[in-house]
Every structure is written in C-alpha cells, then in structure tokens.
N, C-alpha and C. Protein backbone atom coordinates (compact mmCIF):
# COMPACT_ATOMS: atom_id res chain seq x y z
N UNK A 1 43.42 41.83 69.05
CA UNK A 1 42.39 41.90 70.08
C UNK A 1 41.04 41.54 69.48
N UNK A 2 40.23 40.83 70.19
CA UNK A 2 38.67 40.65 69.45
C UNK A 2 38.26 41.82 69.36
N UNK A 3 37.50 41.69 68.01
CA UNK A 3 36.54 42.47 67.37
C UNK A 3 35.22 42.58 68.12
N UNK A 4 34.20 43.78 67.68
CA UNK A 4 33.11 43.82 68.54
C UNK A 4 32.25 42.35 68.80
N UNK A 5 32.23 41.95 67.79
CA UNK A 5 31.51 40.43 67.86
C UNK A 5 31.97 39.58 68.86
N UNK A 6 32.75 39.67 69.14
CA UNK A 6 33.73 38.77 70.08
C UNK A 6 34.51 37.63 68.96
N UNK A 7 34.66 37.98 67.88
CA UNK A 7 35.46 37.22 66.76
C UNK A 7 36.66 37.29 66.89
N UNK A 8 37.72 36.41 66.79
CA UNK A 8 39.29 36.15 66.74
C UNK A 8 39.63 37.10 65.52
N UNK A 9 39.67 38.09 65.24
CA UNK A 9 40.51 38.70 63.78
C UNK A 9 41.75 37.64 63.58
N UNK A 10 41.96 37.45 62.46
CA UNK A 10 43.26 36.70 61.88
C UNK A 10 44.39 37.84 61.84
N UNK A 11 45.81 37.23 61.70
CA UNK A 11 46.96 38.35 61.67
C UNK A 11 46.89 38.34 60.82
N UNK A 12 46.87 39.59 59.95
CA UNK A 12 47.02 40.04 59.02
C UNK A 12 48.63 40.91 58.15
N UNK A 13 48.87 40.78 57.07
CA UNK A 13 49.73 41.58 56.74
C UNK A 13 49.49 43.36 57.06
N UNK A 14 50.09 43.98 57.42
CA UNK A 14 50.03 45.21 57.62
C UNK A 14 50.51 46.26 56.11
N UNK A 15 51.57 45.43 55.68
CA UNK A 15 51.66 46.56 54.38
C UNK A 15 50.33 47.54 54.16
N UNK A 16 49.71 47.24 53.76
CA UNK A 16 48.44 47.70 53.25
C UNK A 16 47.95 49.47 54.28
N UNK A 17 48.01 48.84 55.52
CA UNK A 17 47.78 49.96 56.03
C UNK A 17 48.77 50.91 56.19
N UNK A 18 50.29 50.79 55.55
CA UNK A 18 50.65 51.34 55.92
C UNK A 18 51.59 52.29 54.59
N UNK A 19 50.87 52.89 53.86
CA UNK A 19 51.28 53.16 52.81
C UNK A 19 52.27 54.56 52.80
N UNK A 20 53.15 54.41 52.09
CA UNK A 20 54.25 54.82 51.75
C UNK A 20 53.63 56.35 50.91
N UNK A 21 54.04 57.46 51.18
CA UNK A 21 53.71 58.79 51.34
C UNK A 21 55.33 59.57 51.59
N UNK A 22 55.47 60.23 50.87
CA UNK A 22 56.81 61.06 51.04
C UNK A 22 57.10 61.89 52.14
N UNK A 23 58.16 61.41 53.11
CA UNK A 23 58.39 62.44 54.49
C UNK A 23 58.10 63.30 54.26
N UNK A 24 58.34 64.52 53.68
CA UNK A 24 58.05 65.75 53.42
C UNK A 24 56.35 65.97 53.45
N UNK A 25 55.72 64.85 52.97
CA UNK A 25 53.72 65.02 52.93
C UNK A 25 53.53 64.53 54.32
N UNK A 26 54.64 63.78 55.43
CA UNK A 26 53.84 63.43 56.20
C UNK A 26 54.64 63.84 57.38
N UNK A 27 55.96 64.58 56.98
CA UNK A 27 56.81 65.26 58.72
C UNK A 27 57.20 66.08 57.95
N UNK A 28 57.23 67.96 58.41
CA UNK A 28 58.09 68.49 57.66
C UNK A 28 59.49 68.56 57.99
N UNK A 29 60.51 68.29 57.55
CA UNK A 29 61.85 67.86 57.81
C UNK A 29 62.56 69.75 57.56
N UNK A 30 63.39 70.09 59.01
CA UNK A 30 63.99 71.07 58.60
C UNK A 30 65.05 71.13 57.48
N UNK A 31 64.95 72.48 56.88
CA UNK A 31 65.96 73.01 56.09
C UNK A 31 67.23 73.87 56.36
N UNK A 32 67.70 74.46 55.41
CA UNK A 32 68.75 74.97 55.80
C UNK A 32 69.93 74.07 56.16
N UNK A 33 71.36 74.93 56.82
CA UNK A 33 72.37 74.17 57.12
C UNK A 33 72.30 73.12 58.11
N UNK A 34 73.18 71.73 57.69
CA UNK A 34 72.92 70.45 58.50
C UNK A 34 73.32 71.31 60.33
N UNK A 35 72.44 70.55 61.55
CA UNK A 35 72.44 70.86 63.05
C UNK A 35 73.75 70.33 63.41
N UNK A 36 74.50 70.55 64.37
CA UNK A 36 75.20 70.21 64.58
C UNK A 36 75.25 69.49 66.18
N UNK A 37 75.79 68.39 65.99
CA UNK A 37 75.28 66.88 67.30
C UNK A 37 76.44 66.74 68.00
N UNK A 38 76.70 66.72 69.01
CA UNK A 38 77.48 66.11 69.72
C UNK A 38 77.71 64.44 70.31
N UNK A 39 77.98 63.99 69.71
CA UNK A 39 78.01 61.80 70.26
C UNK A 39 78.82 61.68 71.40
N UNK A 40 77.81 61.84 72.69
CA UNK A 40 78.25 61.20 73.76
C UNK A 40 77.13 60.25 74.78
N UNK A 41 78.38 59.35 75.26
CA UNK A 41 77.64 58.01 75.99
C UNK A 41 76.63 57.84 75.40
N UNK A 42 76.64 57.35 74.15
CA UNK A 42 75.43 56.71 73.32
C UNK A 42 74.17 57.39 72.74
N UNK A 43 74.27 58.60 72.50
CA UNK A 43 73.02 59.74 72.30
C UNK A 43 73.58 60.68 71.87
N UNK A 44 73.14 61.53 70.37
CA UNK A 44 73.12 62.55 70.23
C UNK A 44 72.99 63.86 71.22
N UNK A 45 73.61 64.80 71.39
CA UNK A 45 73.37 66.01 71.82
C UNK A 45 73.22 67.41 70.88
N UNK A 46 71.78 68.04 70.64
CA UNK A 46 71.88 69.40 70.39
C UNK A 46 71.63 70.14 70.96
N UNK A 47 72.22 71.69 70.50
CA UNK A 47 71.92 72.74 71.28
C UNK A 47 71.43 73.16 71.00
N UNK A 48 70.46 74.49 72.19
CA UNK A 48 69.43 74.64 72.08
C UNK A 48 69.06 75.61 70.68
N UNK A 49 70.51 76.27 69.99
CA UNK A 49 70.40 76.69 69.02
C UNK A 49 69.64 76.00 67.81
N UNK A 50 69.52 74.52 67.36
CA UNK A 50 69.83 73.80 66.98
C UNK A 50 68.34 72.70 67.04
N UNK A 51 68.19 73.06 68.37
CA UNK A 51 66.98 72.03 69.07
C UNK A 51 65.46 72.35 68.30
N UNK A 52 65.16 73.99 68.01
CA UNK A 52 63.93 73.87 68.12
C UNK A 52 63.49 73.31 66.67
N UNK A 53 64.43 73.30 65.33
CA UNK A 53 63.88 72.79 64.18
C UNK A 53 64.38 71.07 63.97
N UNK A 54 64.33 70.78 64.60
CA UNK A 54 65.03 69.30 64.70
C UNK A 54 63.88 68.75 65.40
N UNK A 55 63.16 69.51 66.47
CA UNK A 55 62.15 68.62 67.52
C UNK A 55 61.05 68.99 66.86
N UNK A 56 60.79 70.20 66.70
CA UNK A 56 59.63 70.59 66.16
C UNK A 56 59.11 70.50 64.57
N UNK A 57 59.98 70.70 63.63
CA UNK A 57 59.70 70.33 62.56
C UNK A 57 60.03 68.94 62.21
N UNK A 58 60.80 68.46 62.49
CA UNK A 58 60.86 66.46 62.49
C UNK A 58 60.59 65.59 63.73
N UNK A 59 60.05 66.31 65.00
CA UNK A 59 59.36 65.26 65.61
C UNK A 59 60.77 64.43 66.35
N UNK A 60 61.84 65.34 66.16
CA UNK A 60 63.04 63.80 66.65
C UNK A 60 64.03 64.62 68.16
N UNK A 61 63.89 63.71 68.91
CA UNK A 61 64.73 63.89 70.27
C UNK A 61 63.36 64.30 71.47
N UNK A 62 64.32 64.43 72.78
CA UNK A 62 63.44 64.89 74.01
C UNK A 62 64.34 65.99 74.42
N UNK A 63 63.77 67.09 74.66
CA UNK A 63 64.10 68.32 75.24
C UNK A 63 64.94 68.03 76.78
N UNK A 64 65.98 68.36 76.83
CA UNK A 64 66.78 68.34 78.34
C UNK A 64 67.36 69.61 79.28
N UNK A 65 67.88 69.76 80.34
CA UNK A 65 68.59 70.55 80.70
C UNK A 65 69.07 71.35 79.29
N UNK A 66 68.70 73.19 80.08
CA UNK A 66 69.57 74.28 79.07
C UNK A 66 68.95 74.00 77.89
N UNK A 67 67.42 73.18 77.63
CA UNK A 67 66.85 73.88 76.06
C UNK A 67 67.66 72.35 75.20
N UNK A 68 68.37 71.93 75.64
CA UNK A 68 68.83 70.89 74.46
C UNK A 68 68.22 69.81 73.98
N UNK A 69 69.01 68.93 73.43
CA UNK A 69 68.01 68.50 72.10
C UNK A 69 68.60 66.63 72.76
N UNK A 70 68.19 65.99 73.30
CA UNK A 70 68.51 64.42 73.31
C UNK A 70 68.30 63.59 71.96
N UNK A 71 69.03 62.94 71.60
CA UNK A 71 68.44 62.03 70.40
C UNK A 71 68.93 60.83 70.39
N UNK A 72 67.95 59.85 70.36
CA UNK A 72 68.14 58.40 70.19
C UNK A 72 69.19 58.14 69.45
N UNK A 73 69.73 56.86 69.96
CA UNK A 73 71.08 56.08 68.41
C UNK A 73 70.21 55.91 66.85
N UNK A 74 68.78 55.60 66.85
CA UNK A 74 68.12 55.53 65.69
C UNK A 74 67.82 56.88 65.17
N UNK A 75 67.63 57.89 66.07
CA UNK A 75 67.16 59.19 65.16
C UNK A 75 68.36 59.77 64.72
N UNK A 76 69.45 59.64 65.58
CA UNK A 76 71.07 60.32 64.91
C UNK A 76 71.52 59.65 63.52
N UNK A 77 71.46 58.49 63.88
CA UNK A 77 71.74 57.62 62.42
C UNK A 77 70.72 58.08 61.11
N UNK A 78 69.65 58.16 61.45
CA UNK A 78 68.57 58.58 60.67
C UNK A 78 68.82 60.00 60.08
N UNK A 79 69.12 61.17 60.58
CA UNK A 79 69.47 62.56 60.42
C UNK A 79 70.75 62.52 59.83
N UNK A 80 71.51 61.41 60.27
CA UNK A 80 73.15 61.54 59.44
C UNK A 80 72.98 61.08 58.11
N UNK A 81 71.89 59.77 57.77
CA UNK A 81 71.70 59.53 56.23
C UNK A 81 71.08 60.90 55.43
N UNK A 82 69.75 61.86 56.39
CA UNK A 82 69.55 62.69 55.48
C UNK A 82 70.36 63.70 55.71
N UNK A 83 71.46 63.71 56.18
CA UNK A 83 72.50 64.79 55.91
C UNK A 83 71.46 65.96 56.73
N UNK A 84 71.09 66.01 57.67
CA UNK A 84 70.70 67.10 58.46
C UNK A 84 71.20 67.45 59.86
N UNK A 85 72.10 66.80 59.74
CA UNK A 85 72.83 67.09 61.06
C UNK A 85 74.80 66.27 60.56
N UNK A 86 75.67 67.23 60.92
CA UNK A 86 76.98 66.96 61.56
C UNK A 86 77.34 66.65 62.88
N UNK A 87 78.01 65.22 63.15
CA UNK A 87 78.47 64.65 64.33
C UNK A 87 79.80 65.06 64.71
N UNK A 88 80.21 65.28 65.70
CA UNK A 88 81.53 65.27 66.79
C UNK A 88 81.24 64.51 67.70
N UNK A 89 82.70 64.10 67.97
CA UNK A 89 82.92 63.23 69.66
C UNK A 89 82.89 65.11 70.09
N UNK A 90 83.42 64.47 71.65
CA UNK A 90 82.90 65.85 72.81
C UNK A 90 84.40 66.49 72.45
N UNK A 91 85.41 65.84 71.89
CA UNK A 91 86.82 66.40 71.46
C UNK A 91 86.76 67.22 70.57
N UNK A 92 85.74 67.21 69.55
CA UNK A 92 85.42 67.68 68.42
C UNK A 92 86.20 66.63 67.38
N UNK A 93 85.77 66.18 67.41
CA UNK A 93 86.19 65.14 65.84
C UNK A 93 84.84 64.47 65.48
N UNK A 94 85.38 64.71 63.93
CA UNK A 94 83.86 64.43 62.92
C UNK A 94 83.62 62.97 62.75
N UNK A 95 82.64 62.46 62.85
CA UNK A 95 82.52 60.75 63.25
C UNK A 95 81.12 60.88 62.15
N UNK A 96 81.01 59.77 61.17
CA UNK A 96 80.15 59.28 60.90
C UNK A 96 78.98 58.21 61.29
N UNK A 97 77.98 57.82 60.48
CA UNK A 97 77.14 56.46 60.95
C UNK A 97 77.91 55.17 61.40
N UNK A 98 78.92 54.61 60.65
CA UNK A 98 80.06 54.13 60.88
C UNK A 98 80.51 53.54 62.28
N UNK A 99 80.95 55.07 62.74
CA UNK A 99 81.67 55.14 64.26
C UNK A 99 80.14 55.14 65.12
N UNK A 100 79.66 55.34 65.00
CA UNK A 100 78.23 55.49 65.83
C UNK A 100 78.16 53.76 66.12
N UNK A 101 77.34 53.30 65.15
CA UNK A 101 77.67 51.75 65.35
C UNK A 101 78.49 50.63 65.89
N UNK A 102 79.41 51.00 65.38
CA UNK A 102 80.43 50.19 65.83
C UNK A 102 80.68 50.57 67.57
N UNK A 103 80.26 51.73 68.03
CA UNK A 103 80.08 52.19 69.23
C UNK A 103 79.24 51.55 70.23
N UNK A 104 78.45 51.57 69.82
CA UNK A 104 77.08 50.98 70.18
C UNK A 104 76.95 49.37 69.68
N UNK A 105 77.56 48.83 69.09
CA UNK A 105 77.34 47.59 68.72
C UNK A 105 77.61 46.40 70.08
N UNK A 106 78.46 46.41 70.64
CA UNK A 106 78.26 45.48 72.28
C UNK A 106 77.06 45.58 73.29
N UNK A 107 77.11 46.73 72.69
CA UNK A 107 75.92 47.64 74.14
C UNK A 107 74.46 46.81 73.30
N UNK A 108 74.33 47.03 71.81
CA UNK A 108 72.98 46.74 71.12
C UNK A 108 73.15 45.98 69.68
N UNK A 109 73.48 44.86 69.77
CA UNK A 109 73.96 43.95 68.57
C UNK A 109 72.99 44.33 67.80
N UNK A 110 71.47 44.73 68.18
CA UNK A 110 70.30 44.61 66.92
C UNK A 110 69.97 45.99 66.76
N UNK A 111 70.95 47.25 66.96
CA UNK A 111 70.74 48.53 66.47
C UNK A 111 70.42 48.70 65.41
N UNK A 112 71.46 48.29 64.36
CA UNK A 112 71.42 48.51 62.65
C UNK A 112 69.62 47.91 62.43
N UNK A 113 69.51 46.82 63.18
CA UNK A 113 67.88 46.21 62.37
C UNK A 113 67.20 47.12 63.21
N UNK A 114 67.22 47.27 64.77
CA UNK A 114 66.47 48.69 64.92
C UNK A 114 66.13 49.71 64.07
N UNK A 115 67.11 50.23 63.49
CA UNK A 115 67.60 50.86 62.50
C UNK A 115 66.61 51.42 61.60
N UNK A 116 66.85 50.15 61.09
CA UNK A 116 66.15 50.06 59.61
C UNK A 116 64.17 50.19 59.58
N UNK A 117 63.87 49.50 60.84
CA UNK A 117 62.69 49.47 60.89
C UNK A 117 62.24 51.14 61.30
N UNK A 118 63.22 51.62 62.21
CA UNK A 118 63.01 52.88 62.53
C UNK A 118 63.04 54.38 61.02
N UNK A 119 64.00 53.40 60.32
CA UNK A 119 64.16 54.47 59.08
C UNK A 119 62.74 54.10 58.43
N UNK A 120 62.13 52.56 57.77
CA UNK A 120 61.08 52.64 57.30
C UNK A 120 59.85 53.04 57.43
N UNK A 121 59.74 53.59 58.79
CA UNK A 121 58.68 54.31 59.80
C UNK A 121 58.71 55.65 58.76
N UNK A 122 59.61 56.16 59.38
CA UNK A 122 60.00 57.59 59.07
C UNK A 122 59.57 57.76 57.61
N UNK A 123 59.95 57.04 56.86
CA UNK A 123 59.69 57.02 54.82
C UNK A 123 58.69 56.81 55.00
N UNK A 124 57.61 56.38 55.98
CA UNK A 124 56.10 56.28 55.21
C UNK A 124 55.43 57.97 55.69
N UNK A 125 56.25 58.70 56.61
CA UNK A 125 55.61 60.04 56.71
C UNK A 125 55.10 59.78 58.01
N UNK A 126 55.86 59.20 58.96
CA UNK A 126 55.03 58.55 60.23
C UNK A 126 56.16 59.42 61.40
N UNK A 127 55.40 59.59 62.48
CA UNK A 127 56.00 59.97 63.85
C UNK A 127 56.68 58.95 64.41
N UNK A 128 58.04 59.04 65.01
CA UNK A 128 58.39 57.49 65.20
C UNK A 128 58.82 58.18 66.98
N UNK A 129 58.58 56.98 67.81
CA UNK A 129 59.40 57.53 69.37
C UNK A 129 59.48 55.90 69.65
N UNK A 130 60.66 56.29 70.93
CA UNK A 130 61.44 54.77 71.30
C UNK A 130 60.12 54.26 72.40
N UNK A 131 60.63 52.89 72.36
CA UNK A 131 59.30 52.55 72.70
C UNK A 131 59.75 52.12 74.49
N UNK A 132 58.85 51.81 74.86
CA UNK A 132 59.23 51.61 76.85
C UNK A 132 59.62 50.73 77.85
N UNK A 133 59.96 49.48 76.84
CA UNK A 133 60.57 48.24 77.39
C UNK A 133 59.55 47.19 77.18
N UNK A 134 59.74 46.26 78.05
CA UNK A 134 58.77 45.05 77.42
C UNK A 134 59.16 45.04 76.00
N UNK A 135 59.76 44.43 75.34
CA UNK A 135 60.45 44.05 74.17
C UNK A 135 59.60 45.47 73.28
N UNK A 136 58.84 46.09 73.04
CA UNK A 136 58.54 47.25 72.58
C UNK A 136 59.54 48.16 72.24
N UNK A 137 59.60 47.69 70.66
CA UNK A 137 60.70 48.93 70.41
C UNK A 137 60.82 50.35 69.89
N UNK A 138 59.35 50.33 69.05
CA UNK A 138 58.66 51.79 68.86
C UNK A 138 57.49 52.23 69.57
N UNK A 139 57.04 53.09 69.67
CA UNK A 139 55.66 53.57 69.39
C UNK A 139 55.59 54.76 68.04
N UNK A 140 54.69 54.83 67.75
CA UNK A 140 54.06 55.17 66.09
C UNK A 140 52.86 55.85 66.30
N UNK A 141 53.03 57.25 65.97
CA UNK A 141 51.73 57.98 65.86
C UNK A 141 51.24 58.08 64.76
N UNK A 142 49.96 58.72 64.89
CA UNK A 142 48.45 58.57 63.63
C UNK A 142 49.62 59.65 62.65
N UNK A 143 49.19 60.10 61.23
CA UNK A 143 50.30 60.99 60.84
C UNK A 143 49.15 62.26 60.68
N UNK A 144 50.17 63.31 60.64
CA UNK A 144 49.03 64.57 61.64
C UNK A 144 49.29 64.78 63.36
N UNK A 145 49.46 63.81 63.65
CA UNK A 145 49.48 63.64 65.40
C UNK A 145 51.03 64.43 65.87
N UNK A 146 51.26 64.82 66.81
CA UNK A 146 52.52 65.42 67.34
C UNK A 146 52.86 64.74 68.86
N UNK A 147 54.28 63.57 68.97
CA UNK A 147 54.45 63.43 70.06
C UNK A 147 54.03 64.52 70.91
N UNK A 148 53.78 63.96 72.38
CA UNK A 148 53.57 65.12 73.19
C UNK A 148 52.03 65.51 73.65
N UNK A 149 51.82 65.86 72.35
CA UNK A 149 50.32 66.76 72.38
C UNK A 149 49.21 64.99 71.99
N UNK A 150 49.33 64.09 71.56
CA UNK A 150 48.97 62.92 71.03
C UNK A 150 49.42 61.69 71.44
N UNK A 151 48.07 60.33 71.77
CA UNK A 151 48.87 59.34 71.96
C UNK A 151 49.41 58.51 71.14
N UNK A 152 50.62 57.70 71.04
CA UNK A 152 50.83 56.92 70.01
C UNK A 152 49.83 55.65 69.22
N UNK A 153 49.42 55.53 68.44
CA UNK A 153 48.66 54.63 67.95
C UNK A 153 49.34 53.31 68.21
N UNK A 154 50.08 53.50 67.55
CA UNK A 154 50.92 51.52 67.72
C UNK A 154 51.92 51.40 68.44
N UNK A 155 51.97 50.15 68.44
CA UNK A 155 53.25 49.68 69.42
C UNK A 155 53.89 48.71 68.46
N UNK A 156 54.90 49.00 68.13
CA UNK A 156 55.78 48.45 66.88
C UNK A 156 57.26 47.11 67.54
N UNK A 157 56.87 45.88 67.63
CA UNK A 157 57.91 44.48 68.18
C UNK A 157 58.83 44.40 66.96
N UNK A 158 60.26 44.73 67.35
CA UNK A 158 61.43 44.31 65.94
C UNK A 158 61.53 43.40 66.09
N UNK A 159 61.14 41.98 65.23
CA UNK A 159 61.83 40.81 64.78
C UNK A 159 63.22 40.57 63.90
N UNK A 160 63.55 39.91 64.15
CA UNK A 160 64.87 39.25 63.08
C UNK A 160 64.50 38.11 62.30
N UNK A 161 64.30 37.63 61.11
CA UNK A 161 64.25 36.68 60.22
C UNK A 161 65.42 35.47 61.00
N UNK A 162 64.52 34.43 61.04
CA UNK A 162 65.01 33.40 61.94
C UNK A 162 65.53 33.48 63.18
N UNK A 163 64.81 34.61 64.20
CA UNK A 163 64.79 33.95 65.36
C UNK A 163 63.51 34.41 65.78
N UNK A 164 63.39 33.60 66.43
CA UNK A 164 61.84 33.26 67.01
C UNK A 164 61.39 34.31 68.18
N UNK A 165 59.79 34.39 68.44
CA UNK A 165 59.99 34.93 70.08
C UNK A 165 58.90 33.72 70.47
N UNK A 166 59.38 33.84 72.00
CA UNK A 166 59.10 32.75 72.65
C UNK A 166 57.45 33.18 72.94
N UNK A 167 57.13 32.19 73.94
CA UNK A 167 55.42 32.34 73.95
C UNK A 167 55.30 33.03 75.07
N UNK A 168 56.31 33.33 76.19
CA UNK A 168 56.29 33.48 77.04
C UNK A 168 56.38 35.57 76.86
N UNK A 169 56.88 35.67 75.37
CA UNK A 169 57.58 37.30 75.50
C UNK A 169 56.29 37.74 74.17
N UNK A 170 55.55 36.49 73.84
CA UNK A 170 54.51 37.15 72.89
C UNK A 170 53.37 37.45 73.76
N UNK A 171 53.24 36.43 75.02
CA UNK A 171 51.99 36.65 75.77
C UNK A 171 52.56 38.28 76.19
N UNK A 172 53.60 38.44 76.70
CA UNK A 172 53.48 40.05 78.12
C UNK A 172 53.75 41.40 76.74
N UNK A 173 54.13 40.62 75.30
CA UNK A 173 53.65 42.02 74.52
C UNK A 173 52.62 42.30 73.73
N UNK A 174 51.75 41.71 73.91
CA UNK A 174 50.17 41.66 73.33
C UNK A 174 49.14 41.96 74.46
N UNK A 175 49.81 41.52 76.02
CA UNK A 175 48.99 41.90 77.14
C UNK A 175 49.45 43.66 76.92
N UNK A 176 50.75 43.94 77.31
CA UNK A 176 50.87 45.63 77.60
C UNK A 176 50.30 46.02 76.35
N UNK A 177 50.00 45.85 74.84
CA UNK A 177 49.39 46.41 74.03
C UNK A 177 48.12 46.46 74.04
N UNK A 178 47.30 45.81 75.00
CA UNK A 178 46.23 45.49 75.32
C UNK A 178 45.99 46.85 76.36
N UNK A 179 46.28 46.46 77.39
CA UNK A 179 46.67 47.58 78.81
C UNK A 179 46.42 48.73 78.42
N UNK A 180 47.55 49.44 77.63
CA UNK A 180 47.55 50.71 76.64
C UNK A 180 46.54 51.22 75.85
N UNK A 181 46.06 49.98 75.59
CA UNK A 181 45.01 50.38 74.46
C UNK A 181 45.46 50.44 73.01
N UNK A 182 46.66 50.39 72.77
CA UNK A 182 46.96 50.60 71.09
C UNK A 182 47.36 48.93 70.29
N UNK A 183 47.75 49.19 69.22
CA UNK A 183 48.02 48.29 68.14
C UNK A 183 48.77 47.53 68.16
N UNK A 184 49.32 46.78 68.44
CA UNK A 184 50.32 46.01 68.47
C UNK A 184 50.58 45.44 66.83
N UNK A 185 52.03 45.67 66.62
CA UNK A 185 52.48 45.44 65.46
C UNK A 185 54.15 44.89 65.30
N UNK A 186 54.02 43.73 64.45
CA UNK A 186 55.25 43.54 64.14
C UNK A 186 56.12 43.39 63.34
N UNK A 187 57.26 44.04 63.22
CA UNK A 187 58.14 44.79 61.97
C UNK A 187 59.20 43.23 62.05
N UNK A 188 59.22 42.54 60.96
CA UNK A 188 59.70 41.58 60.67
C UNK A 188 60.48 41.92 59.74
N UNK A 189 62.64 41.61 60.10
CA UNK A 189 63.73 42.22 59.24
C UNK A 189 63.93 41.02 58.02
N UNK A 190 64.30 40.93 57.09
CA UNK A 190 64.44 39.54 56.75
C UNK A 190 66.14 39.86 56.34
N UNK A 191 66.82 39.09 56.12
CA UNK A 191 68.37 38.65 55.61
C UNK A 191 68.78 40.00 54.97
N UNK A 192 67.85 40.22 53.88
CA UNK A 192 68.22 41.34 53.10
C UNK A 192 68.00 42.78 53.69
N UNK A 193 67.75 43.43 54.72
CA UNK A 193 67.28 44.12 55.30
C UNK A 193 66.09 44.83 55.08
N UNK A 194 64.96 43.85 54.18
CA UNK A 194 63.45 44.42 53.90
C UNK A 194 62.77 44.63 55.27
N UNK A 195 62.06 45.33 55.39
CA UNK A 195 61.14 45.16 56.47
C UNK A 195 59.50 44.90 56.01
N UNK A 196 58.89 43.96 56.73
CA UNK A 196 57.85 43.61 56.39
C UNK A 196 56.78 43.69 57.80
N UNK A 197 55.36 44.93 57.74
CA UNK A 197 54.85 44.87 58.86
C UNK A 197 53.45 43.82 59.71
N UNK A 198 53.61 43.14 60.13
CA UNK A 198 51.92 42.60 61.11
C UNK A 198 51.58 43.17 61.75
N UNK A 199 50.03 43.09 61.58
CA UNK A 199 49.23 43.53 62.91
C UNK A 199 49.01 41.92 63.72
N UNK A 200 48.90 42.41 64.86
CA UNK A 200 48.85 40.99 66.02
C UNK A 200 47.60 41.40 66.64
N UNK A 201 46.72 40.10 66.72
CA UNK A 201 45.42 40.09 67.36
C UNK A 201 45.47 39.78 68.39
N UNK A 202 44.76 39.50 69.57
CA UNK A 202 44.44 38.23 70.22
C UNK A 202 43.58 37.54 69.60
N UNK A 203 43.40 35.98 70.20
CA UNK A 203 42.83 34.87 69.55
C UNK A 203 41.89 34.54 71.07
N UNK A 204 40.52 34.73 70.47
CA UNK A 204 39.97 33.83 71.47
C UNK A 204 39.18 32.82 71.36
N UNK A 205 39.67 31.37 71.95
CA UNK A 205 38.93 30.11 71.60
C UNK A 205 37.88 29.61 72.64
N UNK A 206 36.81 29.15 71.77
CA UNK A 206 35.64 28.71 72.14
C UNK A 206 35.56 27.39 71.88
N UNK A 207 34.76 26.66 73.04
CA UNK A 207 34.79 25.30 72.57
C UNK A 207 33.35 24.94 72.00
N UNK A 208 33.16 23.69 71.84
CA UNK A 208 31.86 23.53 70.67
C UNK A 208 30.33 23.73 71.77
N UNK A 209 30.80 23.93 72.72
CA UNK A 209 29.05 24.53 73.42
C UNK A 209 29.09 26.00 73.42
N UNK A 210 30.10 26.86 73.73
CA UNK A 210 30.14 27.78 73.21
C UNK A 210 30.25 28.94 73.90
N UNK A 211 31.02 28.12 75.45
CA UNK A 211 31.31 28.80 76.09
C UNK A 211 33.04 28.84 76.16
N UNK A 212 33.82 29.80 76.75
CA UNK A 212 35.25 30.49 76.65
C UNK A 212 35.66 29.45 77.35
C-alpha cells in the first residue's frame, strides 16, 4: 500500500521482520499429558476437558457446542508433530499425521504446503488462525496479541514454487488486504519445503506531469 508520501514502497523480503524466537517466548504451549482429539469429517475434536489448555495456552481451535475444542487440519497436524495431543477415528483407533493427510488430500492437494507455512508461523512465536477465503490462507497476529480479544495484523497468500497467481487473484487479494486494513503477505513454498516470506505493496503510477 502507499506510504504517507504517496510513494510506491517496493516488495520487499519479509524474513527480516519476521524473526525467529522460540514458541515457548512467544505462545505458551500446554504441558502435561498429550489432549486427546477425535478426527472427524476433516477437523479435530476436543473435549471440553481438554479444550481449555489447548485454546488458551496455544491459541489453537474455535470453541463449539458442549465447551469443545474445533481444530483446523493445520493445527491437528501441528499438535501431532509436538506430540501434544493423541488422535482417534470416532471408532477409537489411533491414526497418525499420515492418515490425516492422506484423508484430506482430494478434498486439499495443497494441505501439507499449507502445512508447512502454518508450522513456520507457529516457530517464530506467532498466533496463527485460518484465514477467510479470497485465496487468504492465514491471518497472523502481533505476538502478545490473543485471537479474539485482538485484530490480526497480516494476511498471509500460500504460494507454491512454480505456479504462478494470476493478475486477476493478485488484484482481489491486495484489494481485501487493503479493505481490512492489514498486511498482506506472501509465504512462498519452494521444492524443498523452505518457506520464504513477502510483504506486498500496492504500486502507484504516475505519469511524467504528475498526475495519477
């Protein structure tokens, strides 16, 4: 977005702002024995036993019917690497990251790179929530901030290394980041599964008299 001057900012690399800080300095992650999740129709389920140190001390799921605990395909996957939660189907059988995926893989071919961008959020000590359509796949709070009580700072676009987005899906996600008011940023996966972040400006051109 222009700067006060009315200057085009250039895109910039984002690394920089976004420095790497140990979860623990920047979400406190519950302790004690791993929660226990239920995997149905595509979402974690906890109970409400279960719910309040999972939402409240890590910031992860939306509160539902009976006190329980909803959780995204990225925050379950995320909690199953740090071993803070045990999965069952609704039969009770123990299912790993694995079966999760492969579950979800027709429904969301680009989960795993979801994934990953969603796990590298999380490692810098950052609030992560799903983001609201319009190709928007996170939103990202200030760290300190608490979904809920706070608005999200950024709006985080997952790319894939070699494929493109069109001009048509960069214009309507730089307008709603505009709308909102927050950051627009984009988490670029490459082959190897690095993630690398941009900030996205708008550009505004002037012609040589010096009007828009």
């Amino acid at each position: 977005m222009p700067n006060e001057n009315n200057e085009p900012p250039d895109q910039e690399d984002y690394e920089e702002d976004l420095e790497y800080v140990s979860e623990e300095d920047g979400i406190s992650e519950p302790e004690g024995e791993p929660a226990g999740v239920v995997f149905d129709n595509g979402k974690g389920y906890a109970s409400s036993e279960d719910a309040d140190r999972l939402s409240q001390q890590g910031f992860y799921g939306t509160r539902i019917e009976g006190n329980r605990l909803e959780l995204e395909p990225v925050e379950l996957l995320h909690l199953v690497e740090r071993k803070r939660v045990t999965v069952t189907t609704p039969s009770g059988d123990s299912v790993g990251s694995d079966y999760i995926v492969s579950t979800l893989l027709e429904k969301d071919p680009d989960l795993w790179v979801s994934y990953l961008v969603f796990r590298d959020l999380r490692s810098r000590g950052y609030a992560v929530r799903k983001g609201f359509g319009r190709g928007i796949g996170f939103r990202v709070y200030a760290r300190g901030d608490r979904p809920g009580a706070a608005n999200a700072k950024e709006l985080v676009y997952v790319l894939k290394e070699g494929v493109p987005i069109s001009l048509s899906d960069l214009d309507l996600v730089t307008q709603t980041a505009a709308s909102s008011r927050k950051n627009l940023v984009f988490a670029l996966v490459d082959q190897n599964g690095e993630v690398n972040f941009y900030k996205v400006a708008k550009l505004t051109l002037r012609n040589l008299s010096g009007d828009k």
